[in-house]
Protein backbone atom coordinates (compact mmCIF):
# COMPACT_ATOMS: atom_id res chain seq x y z
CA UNK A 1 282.70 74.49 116.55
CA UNK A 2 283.72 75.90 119.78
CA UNK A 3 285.74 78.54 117.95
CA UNK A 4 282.28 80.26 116.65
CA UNK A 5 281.28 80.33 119.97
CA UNK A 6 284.45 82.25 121.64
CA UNK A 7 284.49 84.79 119.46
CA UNK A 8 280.84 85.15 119.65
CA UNK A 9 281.14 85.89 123.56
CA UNK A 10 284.84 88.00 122.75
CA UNK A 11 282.94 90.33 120.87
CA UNK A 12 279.95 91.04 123.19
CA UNK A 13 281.87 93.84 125.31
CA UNK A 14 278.76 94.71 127.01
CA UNK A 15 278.82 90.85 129.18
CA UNK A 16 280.35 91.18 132.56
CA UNK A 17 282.32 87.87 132.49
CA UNK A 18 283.07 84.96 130.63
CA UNK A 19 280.41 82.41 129.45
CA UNK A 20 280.25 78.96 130.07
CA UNK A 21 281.19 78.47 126.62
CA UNK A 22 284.19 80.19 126.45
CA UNK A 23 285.72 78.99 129.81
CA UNK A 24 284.75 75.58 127.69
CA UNK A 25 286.79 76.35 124.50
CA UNK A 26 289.99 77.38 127.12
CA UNK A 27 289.57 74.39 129.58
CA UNK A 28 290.29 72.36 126.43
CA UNK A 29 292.99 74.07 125.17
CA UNK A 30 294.47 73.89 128.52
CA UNK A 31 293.90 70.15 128.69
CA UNK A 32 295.97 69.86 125.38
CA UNK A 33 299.64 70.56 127.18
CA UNK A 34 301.33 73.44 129.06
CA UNK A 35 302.10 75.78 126.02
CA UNK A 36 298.46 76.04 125.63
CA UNK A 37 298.13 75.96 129.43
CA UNK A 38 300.16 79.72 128.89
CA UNK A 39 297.69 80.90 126.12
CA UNK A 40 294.66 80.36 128.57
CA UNK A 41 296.10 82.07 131.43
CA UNK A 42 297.05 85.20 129.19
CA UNK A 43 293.71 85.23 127.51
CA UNK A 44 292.20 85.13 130.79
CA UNK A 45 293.75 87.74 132.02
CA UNK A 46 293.02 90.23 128.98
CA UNK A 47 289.51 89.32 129.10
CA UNK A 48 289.65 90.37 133.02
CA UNK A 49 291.42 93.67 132.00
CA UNK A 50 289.13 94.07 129.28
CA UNK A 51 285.58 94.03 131.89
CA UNK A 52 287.63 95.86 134.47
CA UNK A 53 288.10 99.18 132.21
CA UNK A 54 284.52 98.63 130.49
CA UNK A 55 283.08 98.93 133.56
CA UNK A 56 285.50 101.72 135.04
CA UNK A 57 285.09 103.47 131.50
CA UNK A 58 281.17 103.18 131.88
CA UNK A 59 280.59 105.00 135.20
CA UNK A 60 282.97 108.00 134.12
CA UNK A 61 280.95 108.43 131.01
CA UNK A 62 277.55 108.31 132.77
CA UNK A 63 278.63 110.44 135.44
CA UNK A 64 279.97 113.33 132.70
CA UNK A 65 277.05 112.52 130.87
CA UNK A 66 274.49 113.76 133.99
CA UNK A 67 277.05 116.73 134.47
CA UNK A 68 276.68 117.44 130.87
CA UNK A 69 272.94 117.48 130.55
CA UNK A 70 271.81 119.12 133.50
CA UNK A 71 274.19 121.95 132.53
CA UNK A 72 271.82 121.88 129.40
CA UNK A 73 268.94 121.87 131.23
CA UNK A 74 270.11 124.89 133.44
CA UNK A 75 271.25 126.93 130.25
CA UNK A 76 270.05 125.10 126.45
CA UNK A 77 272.54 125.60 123.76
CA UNK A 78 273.44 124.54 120.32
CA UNK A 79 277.47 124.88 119.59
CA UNK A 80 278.78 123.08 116.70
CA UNK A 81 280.87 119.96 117.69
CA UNK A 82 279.44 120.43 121.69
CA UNK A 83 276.76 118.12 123.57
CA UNK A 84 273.19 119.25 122.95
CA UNK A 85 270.00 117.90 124.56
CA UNK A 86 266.77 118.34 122.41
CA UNK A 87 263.05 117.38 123.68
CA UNK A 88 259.96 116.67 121.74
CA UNK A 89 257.77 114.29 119.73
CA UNK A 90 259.55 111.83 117.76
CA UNK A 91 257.45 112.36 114.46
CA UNK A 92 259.54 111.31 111.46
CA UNK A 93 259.87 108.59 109.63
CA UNK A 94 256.27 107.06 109.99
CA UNK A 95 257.57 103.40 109.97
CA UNK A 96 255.83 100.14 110.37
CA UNK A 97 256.87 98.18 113.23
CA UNK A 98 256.93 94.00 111.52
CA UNK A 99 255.52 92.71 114.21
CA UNK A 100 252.46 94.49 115.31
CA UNK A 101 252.01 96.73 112.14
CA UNK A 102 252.20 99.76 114.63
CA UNK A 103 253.36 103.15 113.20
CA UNK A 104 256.59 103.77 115.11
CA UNK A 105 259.73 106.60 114.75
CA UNK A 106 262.23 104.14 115.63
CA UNK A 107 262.89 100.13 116.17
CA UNK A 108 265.51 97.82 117.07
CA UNK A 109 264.68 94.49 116.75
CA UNK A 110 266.92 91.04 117.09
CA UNK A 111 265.42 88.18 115.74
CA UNK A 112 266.48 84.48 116.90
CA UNK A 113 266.18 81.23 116.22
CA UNK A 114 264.73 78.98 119.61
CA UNK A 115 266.99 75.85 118.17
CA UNK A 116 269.91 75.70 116.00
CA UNK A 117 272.87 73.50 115.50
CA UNK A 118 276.57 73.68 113.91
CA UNK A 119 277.85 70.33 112.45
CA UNK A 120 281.64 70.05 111.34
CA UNK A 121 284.37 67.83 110.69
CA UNK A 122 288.08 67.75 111.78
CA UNK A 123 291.20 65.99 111.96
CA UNK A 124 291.76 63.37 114.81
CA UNK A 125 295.09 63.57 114.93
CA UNK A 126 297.42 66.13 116.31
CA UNK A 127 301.30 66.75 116.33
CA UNK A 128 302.96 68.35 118.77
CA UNK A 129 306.01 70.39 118.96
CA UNK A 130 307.91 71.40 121.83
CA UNK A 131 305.19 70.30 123.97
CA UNK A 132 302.57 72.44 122.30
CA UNK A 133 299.87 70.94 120.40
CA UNK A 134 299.08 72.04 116.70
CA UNK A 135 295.59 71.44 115.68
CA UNK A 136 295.66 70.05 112.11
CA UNK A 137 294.78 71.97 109.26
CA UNK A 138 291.02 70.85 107.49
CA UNK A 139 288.88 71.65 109.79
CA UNK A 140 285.52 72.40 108.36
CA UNK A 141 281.69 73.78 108.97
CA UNK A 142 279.28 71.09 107.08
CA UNK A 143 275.53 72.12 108.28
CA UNK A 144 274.08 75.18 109.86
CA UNK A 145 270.71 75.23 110.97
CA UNK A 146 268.94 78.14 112.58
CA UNK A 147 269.50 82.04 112.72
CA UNK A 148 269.92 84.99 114.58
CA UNK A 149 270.02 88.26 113.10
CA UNK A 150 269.08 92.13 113.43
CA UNK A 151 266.90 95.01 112.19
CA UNK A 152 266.37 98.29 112.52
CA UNK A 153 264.31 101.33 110.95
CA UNK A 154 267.73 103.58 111.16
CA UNK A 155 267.43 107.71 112.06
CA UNK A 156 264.83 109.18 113.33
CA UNK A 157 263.81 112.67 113.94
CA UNK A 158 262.54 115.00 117.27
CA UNK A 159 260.90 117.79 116.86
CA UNK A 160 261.35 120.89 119.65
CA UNK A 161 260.01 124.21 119.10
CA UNK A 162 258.95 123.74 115.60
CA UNK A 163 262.80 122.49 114.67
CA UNK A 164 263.50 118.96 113.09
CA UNK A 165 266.51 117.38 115.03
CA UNK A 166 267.63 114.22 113.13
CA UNK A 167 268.92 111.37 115.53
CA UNK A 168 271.59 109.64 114.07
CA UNK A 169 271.51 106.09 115.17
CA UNK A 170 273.62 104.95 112.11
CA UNK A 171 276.18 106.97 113.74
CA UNK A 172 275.95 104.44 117.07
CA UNK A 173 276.10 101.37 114.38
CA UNK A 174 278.94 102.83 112.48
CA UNK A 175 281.35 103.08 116.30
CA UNK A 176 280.47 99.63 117.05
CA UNK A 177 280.80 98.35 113.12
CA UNK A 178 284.62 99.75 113.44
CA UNK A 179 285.63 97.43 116.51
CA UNK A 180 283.91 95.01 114.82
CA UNK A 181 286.29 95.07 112.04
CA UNK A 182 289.07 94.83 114.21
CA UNK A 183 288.18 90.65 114.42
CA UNK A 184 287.18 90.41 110.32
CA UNK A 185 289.98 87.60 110.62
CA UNK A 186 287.37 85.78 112.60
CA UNK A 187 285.31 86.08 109.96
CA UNK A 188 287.92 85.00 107.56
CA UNK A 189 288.58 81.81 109.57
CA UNK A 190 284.90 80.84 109.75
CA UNK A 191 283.89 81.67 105.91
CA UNK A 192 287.25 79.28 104.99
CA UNK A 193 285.66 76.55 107.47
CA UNK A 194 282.47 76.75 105.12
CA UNK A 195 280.26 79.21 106.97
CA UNK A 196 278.18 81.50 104.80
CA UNK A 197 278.70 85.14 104.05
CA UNK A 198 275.23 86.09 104.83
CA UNK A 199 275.48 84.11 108.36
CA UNK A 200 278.71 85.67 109.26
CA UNK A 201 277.53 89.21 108.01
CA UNK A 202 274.30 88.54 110.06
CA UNK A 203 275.90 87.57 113.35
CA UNK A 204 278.35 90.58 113.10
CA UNK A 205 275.48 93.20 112.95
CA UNK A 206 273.78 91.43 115.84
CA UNK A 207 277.02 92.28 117.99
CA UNK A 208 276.66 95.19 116.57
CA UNK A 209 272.93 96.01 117.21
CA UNK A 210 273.18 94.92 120.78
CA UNK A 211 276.35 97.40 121.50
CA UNK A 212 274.62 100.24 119.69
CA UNK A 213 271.29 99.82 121.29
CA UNK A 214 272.74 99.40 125.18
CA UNK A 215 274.37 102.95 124.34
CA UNK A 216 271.30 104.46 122.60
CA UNK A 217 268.74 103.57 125.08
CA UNK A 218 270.05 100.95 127.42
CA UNK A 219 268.86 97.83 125.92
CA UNK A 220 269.31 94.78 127.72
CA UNK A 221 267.44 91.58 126.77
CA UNK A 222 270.04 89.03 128.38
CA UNK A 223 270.10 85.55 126.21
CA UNK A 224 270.10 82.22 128.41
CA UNK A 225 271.78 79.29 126.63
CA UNK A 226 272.11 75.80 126.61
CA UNK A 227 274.19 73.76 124.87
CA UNK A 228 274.68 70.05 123.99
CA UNK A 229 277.07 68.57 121.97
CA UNK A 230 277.19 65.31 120.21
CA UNK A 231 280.10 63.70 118.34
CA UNK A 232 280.60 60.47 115.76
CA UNK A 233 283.02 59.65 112.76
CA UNK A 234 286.22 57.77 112.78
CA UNK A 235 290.11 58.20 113.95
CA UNK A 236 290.97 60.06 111.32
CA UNK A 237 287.91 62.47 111.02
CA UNK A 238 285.80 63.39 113.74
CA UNK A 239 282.33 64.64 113.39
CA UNK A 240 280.80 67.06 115.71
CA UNK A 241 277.38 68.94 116.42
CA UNK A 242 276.69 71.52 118.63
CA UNK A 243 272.87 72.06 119.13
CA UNK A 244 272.13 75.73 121.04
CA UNK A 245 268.37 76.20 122.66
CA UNK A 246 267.79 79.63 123.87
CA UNK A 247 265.42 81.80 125.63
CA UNK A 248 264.63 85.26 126.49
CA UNK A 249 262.72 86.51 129.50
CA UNK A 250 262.98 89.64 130.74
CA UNK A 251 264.11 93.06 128.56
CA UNK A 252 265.49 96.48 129.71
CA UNK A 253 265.19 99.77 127.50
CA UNK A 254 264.54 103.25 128.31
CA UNK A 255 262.27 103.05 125.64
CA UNK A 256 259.12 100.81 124.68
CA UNK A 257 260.05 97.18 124.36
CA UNK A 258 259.01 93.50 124.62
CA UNK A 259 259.32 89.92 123.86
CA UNK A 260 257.07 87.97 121.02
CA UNK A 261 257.47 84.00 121.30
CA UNK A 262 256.58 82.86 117.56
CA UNK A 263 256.02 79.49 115.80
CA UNK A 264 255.73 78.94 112.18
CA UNK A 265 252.56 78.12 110.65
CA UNK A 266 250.84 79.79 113.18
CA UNK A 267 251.20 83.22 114.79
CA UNK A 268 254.75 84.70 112.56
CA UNK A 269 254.02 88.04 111.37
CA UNK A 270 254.20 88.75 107.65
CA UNK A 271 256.50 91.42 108.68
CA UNK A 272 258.77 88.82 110.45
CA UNK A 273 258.19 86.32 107.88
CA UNK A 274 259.06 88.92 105.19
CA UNK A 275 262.84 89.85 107.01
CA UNK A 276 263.60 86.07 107.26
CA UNK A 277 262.59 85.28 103.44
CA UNK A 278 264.94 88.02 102.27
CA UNK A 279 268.20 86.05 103.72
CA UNK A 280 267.08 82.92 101.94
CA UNK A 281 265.89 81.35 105.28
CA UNK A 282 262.87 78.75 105.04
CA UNK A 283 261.57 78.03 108.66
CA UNK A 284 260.62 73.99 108.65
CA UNK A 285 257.01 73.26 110.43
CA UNK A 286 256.42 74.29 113.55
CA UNK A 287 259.86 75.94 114.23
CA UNK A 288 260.22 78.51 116.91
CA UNK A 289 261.25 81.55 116.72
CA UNK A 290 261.80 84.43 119.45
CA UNK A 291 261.79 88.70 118.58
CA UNK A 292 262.81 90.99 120.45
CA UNK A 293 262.01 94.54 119.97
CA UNK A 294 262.32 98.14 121.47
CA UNK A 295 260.49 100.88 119.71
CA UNK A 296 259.50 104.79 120.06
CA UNK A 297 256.11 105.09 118.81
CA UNK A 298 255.20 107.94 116.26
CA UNK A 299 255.34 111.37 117.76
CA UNK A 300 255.99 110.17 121.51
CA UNK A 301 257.72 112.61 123.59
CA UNK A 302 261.82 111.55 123.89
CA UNK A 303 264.63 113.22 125.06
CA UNK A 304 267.85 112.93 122.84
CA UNK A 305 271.04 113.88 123.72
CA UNK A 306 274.63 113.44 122.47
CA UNK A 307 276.93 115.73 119.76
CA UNK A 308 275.53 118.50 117.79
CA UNK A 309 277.08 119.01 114.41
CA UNK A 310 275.43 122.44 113.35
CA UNK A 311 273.66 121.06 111.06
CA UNK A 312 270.15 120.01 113.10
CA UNK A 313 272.06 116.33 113.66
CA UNK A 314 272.58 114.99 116.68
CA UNK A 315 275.20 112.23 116.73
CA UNK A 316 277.69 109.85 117.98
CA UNK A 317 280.78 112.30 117.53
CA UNK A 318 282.54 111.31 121.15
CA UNK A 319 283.15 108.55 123.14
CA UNK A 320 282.65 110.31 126.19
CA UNK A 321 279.48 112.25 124.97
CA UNK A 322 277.67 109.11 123.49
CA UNK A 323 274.50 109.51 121.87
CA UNK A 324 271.33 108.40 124.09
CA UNK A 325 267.70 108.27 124.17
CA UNK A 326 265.23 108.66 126.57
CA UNK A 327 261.26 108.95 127.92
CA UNK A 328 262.23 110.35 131.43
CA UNK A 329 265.01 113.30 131.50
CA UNK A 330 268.18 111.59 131.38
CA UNK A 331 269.28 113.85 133.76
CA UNK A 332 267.52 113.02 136.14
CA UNK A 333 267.80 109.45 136.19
């Protein structure tokens, strides 16, 4: 299923080159003759373009970000449709954080399976035309085990001078949701190869989750992988598993944040437990499972800035604005 994998790296604009996994999936299409040879070598070079301008596109932003919010600073202003930078305790809504049962404003949290494993089937033969070679139609997704999905407590409000200033993260998740949609045939492919709704929904929100939270408060909780792969069946069908083990150890946030290493049947959270049973997941004995959270506690002092819509909102309205979150003054970071 090395398919699930590609676009599951494609997506991720936020990685600064090409897994292992992907540069996998292309050395074997390359392998398959020289029309495919010509695929790789474009898709390699749009995926170069592609880091190139995120990375060009990032410093510009932060730099007119800093310009923008120590003008701010200098001379505080609320405009209707204009960057605004607001400072207080964030004091609404008194959630509970799953893990820890702490009262919090605000969470992001990704939670992960240690172990999991894709089994599928597919055609051993292949016809080729012109020298290209054309996979055969019937491939198909037979077992998924394991999980990986995303949570969050949504908007959030600061208070500053006895005004309510409502931080829109839904409006980060919304951006991010739109590119997302751009590769629903993706989805399409992999729900017709027999993976669920619910898994396919749940991966696409942790793309999501990741992109929104780097932008919100500079999340970065990078995800080492290994793979193995295993294969069996006949000449006519092939059988293949690909088993995934992953850890996380180190995480980057402006705000709180932290790793938990569970195990069912001993130290899971109800909270955790309670977001897992909801998607019709039942962990086995003893299975692991890794969270990883970054939270503002209730009524800690943050500094918000991005657009102001005149309405006490401050949201994701520009590209070049951004919406962002902070403990320290962002502008002086």
């Amino acid at each position: 299923m090395d398919e699930y994998r590609f676009f599951e790296c494609f997506i991720s604009n936020h990685k600064p080159q090409p897994s292992s996994s992907i540069l996998l999936y292309l050395s074997s299409m390359a392998s398959q003759g020289s029309g495919d040879f010509t695929i790789v070598i474009i898709i390699l070079l749009l995926i170069i373009g592609i880091v190139v301008y995120s990375y060009l596109n990032r410093r510009r932003v932060a730099n007119k970000q800093k310009e923008l919010m120590k003008a701010l600073r200098a001379s505080p202003k609320f405009i209707k449709d204009a960057p605004a930078l607001v400072h207080g305790p964030a004091a609404a809504p008194d959630c509970i954080l799953p893990t820890t049962g702490e009262h919090v404003a605000f969470y992001g949290m990704f939670v992960i399976s240690r172990e999991s494993e894709i089994s599928g089937t597919h055609s051993g033969t292949r016809i080729g035309v012109d020298g290209i070679t054309v996979p055969a139609s019937g491939n198909k997704i037979t077992d998924v085990k394991g999980f990986r999905f995303f949570e969050s407590s949504g908007d959030f409000t600061v208070m500053q001078g006895g005004s309510p200033y409502f931080v829109r993260f839904s409006s980060i998740m919304a951006y991010f949701a739109e590119g997302a949609a751009m590769v629903s045939f993706a989805g399409d492919m992999m729900k017709q190869a027999g993976l669920s709704e619910q898994a396919w929904n749940d991966f696409m929100n942790f793309q999501v989750g990741e992109n929104a939270l780097k932008t919100l408060c500079g999340f970065e909780a990078p995800i080492v992988t290994q793979h193995a792969k295993s294969h069996g069946g006949g000449f006519a069908v092939h059988k293949t598993t690909d088993h995934t083990s992953v850890s996380i150890t180190e995480v980057r946030s402006r705000i709180d944040s932290r790793i938990h290493y569970l195990m069912a049947g001993h130290n899971i959270p109800q909270g955790i437990l309670d977001l897992i049973a909801k998607r019709g997941i039942t962990l086995e004995e003893k299975e692991e499972v890794i969270v990883v959270e970054t939270v503002i506690p209730l009524n800690k002092e943050v500094f918000a800035f991005g657009t102001f819509d005149g309405g006490q909102n401050i949201a994701f309205a520009d590209s070049s604005v951004q919406l962002l979150v902070s403990y320290q003054d962002p502008a002086l970071e």
